[in-house]
Protein backbone atom coordinates (compact mmCIF):
# COMPACT_ATOMS: atom_id res chain seq x y z
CA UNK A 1 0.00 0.00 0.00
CA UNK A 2 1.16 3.08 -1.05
CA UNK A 3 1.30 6.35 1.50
CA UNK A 4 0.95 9.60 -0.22
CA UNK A 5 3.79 11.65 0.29
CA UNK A 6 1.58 14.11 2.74
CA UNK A 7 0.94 11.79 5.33
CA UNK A 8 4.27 10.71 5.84
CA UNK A 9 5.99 12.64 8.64
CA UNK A 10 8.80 15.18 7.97
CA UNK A 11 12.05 14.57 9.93
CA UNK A 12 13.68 18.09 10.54
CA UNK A 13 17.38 17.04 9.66
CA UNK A 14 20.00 19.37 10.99
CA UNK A 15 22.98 20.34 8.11
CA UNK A 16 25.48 17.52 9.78
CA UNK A 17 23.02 14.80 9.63
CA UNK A 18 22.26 15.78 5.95
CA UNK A 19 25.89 15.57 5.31
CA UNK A 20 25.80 12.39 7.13
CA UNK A 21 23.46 11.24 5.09
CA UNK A 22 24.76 12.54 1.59
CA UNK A 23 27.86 11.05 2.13
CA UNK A 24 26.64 7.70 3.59
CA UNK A 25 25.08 7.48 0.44
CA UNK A 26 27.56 8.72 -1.58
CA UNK A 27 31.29 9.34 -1.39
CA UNK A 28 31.09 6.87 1.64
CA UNK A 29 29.95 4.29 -0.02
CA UNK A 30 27.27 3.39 2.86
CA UNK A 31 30.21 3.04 5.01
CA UNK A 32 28.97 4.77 8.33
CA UNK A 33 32.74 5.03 10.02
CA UNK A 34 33.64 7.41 6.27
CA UNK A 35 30.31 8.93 6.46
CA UNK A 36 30.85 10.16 10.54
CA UNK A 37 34.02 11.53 9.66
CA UNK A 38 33.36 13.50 6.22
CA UNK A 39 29.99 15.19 8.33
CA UNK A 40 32.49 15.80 11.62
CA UNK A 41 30.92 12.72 14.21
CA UNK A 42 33.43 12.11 16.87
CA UNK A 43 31.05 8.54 17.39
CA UNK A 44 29.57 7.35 14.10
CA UNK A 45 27.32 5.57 16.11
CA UNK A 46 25.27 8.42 17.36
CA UNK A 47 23.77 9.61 14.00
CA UNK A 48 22.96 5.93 12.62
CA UNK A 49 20.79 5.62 15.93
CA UNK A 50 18.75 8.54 15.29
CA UNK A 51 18.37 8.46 11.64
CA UNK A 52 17.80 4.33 11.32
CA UNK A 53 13.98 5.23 9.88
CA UNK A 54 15.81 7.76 7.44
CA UNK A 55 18.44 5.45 6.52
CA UNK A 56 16.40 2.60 5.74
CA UNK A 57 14.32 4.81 3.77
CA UNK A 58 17.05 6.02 1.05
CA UNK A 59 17.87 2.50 1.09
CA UNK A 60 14.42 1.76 -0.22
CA UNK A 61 14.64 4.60 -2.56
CA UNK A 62 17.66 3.91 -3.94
CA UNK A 63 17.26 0.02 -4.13
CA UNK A 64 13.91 0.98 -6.49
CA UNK A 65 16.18 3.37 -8.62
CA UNK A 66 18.70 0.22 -9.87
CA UNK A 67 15.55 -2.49 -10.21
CA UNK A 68 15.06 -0.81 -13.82
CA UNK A 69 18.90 -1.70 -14.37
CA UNK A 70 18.70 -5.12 -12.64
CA UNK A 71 15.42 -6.36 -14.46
CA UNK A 72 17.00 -5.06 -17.83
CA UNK A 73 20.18 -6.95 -16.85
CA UNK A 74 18.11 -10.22 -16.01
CA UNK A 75 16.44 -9.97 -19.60
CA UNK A 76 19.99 -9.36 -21.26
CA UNK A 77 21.41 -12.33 -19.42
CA UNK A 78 18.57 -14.43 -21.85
CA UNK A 79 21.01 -13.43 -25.02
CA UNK A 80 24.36 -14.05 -23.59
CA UNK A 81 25.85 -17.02 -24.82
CA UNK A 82 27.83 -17.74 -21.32
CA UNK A 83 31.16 -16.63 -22.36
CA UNK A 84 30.69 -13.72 -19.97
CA UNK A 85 32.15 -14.59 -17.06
CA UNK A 86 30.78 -13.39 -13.42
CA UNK A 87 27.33 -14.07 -15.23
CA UNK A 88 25.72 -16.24 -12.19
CA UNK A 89 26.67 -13.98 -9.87
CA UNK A 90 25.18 -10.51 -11.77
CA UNK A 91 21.88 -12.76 -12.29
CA UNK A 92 22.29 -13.37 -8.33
CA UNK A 93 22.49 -9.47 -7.82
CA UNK A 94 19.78 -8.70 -9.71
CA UNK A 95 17.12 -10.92 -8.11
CA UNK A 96 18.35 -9.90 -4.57
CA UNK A 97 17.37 -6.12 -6.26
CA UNK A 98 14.00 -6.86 -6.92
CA UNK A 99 13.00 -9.08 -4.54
CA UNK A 100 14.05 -6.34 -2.25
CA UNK A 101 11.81 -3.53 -3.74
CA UNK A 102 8.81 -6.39 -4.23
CA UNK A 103 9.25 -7.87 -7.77
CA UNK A 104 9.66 -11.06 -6.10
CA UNK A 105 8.96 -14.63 -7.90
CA UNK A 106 5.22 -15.19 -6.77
CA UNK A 107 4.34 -18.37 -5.65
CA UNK A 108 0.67 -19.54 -5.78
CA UNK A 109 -1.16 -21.84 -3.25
CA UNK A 110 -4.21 -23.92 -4.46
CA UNK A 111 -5.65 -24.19 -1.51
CA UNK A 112 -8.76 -26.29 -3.15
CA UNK A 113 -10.11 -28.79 -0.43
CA UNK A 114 -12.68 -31.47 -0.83
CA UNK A 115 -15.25 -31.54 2.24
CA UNK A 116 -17.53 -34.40 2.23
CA UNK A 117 -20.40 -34.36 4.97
CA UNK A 118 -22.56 -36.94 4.99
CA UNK A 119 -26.25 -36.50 6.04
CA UNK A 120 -27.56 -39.13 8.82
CA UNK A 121 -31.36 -39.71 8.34
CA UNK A 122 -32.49 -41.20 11.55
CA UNK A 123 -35.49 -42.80 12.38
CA UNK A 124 -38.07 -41.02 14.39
CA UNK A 125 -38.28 -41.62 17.98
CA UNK A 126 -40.34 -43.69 19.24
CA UNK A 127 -43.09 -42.39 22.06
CA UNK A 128 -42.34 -44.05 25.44
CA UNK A 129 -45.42 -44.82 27.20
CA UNK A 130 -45.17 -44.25 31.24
């Protein structure tokens, strides 16, 4: 289910958790020890406790940006011939992508059952006489 982006409450991020952020995400390389040092943290530790929520949501974001690249890369893995090596492991990659942002392989349940009840007639009862 989808939230629109109005509901969704607005995290006032001061400029060193931005940078934080940016570079976590960037010239860090999601390496939190580079990231706390390029936005000035003495403990890197401090900002990845109060931004988890933020965190895991440019993961999201940025996991959905590359699931265009990875589903194109599954599709031109069909016309290799194999002589690429590494192949497996990009194929690997990409379904880790998009099961990730929910392009998953669905599997279906038939969940079909047979009941059989049977229907007892009984006789009526007979009238006891005291």
């Amino acid at each position: 289910m989808l939230i629109p982006e109005n509901n969704k409450k607005e995290l006032a991020l001061t400029e060193k958790q931005e940078t934080f952020l940016t570079a976590l995400f960037g010239e860090a390389k999601g390496n939190p020890r580079a990231a706390g040092d390029i936005a000035g943290y003495a403990d890197y530790h401090q900002p990845l406790r109060a931004l988890k929520d933020e965190i895991i949501t440019r993961a999201e974001e940025q996991l959905a940006a590359f699931a265009p690249r990875a589903s194109m890369g599954m599709i031109n893995a069909l016309d290799e011939d194999g002589s690429l090596p590494g192949a497996n492991i990009r194929m690997e990659a990409a379904k880790q992508i998009l099961d990730r942002v929910g392009l998953a392989k669905r599997e279906k349940i038939d969940i079909n059952t047979k009941v059989e009840h049977g229907v007892f007639i009984l006789p009526a009862k007979d009238v006891i006489n005291e």
